[in-house]
Every structure is written in structure tokens, then in C-alpha cells.
Protein backbone atom coordinates (compact mmCIF):
# COMPACT_ATOMS: atom_id res chain seq x y z
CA UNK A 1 -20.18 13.63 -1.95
CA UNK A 2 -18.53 10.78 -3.89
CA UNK A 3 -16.84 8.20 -1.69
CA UNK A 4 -14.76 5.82 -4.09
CA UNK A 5 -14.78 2.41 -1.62
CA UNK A 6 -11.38 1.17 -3.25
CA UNK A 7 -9.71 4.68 -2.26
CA UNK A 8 -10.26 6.33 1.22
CA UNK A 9 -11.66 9.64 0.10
CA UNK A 10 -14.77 11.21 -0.05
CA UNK A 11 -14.65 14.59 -0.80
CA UNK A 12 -16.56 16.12 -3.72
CA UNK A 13 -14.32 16.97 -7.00
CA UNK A 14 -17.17 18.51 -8.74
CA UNK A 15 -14.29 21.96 -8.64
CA UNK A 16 -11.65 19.85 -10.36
CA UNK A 17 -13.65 20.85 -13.71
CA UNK A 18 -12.51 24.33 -13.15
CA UNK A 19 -8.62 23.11 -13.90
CA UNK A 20 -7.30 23.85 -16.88
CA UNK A 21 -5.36 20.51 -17.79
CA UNK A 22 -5.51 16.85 -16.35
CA UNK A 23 -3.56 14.28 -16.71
CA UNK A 24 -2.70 10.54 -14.88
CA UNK A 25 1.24 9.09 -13.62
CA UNK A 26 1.68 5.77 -15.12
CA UNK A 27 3.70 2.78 -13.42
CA UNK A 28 6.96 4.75 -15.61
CA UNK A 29 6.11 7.75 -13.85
CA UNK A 30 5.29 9.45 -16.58
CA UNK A 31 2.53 11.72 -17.11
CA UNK A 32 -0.09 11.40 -19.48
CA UNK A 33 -3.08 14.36 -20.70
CA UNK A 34 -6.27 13.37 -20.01
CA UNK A 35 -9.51 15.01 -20.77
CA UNK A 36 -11.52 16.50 -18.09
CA UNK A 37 -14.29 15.05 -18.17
CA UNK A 38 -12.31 11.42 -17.26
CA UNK A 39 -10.99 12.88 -14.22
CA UNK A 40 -14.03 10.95 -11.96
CA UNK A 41 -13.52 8.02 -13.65
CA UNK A 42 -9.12 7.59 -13.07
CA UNK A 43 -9.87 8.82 -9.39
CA UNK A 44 -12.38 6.19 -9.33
CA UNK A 45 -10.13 3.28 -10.71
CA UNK A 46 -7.70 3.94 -7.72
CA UNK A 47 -4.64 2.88 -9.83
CA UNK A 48 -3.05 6.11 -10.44
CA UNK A 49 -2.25 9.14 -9.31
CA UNK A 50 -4.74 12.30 -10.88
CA UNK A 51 -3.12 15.57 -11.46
CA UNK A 52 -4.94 18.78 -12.11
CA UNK A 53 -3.56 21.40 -13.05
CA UNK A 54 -4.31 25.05 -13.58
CA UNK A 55 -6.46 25.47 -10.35
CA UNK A 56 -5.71 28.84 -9.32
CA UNK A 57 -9.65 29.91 -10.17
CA UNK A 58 -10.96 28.00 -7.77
CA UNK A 59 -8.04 28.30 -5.03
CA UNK A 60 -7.88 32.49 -5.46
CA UNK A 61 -6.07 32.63 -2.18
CA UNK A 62 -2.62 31.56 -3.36
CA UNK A 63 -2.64 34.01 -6.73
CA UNK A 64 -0.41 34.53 -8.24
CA UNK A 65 1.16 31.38 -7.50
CA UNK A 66 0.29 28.14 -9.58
CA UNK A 67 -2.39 25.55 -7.77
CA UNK A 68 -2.49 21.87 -9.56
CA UNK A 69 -4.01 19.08 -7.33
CA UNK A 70 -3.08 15.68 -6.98
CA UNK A 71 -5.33 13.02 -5.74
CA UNK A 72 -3.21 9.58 -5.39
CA UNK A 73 -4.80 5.87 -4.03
CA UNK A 74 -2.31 4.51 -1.67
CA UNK A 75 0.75 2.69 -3.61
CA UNK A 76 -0.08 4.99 -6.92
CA UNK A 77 3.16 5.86 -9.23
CA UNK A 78 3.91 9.36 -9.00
CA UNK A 79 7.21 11.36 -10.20
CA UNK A 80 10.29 10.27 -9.63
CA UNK A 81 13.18 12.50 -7.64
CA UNK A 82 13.04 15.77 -8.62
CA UNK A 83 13.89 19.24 -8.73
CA UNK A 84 11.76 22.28 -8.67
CA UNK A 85 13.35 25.42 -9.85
CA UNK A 86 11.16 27.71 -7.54
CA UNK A 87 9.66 27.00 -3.82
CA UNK A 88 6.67 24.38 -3.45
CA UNK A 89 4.02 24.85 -0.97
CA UNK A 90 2.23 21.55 -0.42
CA UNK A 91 -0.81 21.36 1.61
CA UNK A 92 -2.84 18.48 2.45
CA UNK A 93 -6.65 18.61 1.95
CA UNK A 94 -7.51 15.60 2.95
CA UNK A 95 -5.98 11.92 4.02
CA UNK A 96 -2.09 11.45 4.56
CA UNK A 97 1.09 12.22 1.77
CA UNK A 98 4.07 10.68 2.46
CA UNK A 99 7.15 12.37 0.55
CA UNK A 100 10.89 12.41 0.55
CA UNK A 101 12.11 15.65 0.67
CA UNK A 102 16.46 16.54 0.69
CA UNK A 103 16.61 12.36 1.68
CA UNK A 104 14.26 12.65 4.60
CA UNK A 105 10.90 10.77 5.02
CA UNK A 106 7.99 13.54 5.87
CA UNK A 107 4.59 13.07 6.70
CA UNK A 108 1.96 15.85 5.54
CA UNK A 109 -1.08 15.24 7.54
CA UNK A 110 -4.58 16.45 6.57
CA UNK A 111 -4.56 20.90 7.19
CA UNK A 112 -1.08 20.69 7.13
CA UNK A 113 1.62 21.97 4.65
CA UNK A 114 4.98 21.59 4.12
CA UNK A 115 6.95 24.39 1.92
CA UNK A 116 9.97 22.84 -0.11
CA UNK A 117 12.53 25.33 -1.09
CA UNK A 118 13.62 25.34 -4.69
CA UNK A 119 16.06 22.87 -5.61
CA UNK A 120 15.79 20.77 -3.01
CA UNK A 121 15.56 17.52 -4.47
CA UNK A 122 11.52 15.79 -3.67
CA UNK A 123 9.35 12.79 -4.27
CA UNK A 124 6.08 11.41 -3.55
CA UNK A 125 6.01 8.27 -2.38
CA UNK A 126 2.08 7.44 -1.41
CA UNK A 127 1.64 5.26 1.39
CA UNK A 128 -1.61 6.16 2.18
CA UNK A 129 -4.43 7.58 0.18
CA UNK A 130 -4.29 12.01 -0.37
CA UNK A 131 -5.36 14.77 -1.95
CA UNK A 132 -3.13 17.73 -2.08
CA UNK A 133 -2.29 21.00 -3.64
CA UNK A 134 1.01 21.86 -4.67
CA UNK A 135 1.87 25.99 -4.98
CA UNK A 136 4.13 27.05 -7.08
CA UNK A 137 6.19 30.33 -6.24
């Protein structure tokens, strides 16, 4: 188990290998590629938010949907307002997400999910420390 002591999580991530693409939000909100194998070290850093995607081999329950997993330190950037064009499923693994979702505050606690219709307009905002999965439909 890897506890980071700047970030309140301590699962393992030794699965986030299995995802096919990584990358980190910047303070812009923009997303950058990352390689793999740096994955440990931005989670570790506790600045940004850590996107995985492509992790429907490890999370074969949701096939055929799309799995990417976010990991985000409390106060990290992360997208700004947006639309999806298809339904969202996001399920907490572990700590606390705070999002807006259609203008409303919502809480996702850790076991829970949340599904967000498509087009409904969505942001995370990251007041505490997470890690969740987001489903595509």
C-alpha cells in the first residue's frame, strides 16, 4: 500500500499500469499526456489531478462502457464546465468528490455513485482528496 502523507489516500495503484493513456490537469485546466510510468510520481506530488484512462481491463464489470480514473489532492485543477455527449457514471473508490452537476453542489462519498445524464452541464471541483472512476455510456 502506498500512503502519499501530503494527499489522504492510501490505496495501491499498482492496476493504474493496466490504463492505456495518462495524463495530469494543469492550473489552465488543461490536460497534458503523461507517460505511465510517472503516474506514482504526479499522484505523489499532490498538485494535480491524475487521469487514467483506458481502464476497462482491469474494471471488466462496466464493458462495454469506457473506465478512466481520476485521483485528485484536495484543491487540484480539474476541467472546467462541461458537457458530456453520452451519460457518466461516477463512482467513488475512495475519499470524498465534490462536483457541480446542472448548478447544484453534490457530494459523492466513498461506494457511492452518482450517474450524470448526457448533456447536463458538470464540473469537479475537489474539496477534499478522491479517487474515482468515471463510465462512459
Amino acid at each position: 500500500m502506498c500512503t502519499y502523507p501530503s494527499i489522504n489516500i492510501h490505496m495501491q495503484f499498482d492496476f493504474l499500469h493496466l490504463g492505456s493513456t495518462a495524463y495530469i490537469i494543469d492550473e489552465n485546466n488543461l490536460d497534458h499526456e503523461i507517460e505511465l510510468d510517472m503516474i506514482e510520481f504526479y499522484i505523489a506530488e499532490s498538485e494535480k489531478t491524475v487521469k487514467v484512462e483506458g481502464m476497462e481491463d482491469y474494471y471488466l464489470d462496466y464493458l462495454p462502457n469506457t473506465v478512466h480514473c481520476y485521483i485528485s489532492p484536495k484543491g487540484a485543477p480539474s476541467f472546467p464546465l462541461h458537457l458530456d455527449p453520452y451519460d457518466v457514471t461516477i463512482k467513488c473508490i475512495e475519499g470524498e468528490k465534490t462536483m457541480i452537476i446542472d448548478d447544484k453542489k453534490v457530494v459523492i462519498k466513498e461506494g457511492q455513485e452518482v450517474l450524470i445524464p448526457a448533456n447536463t452541464p458538470h464540473q469537479a471541483t475537489n474539496e477534499s482528496d478522491s479517487v474515482i472512476l468515471s463510465i462512459g455510456q
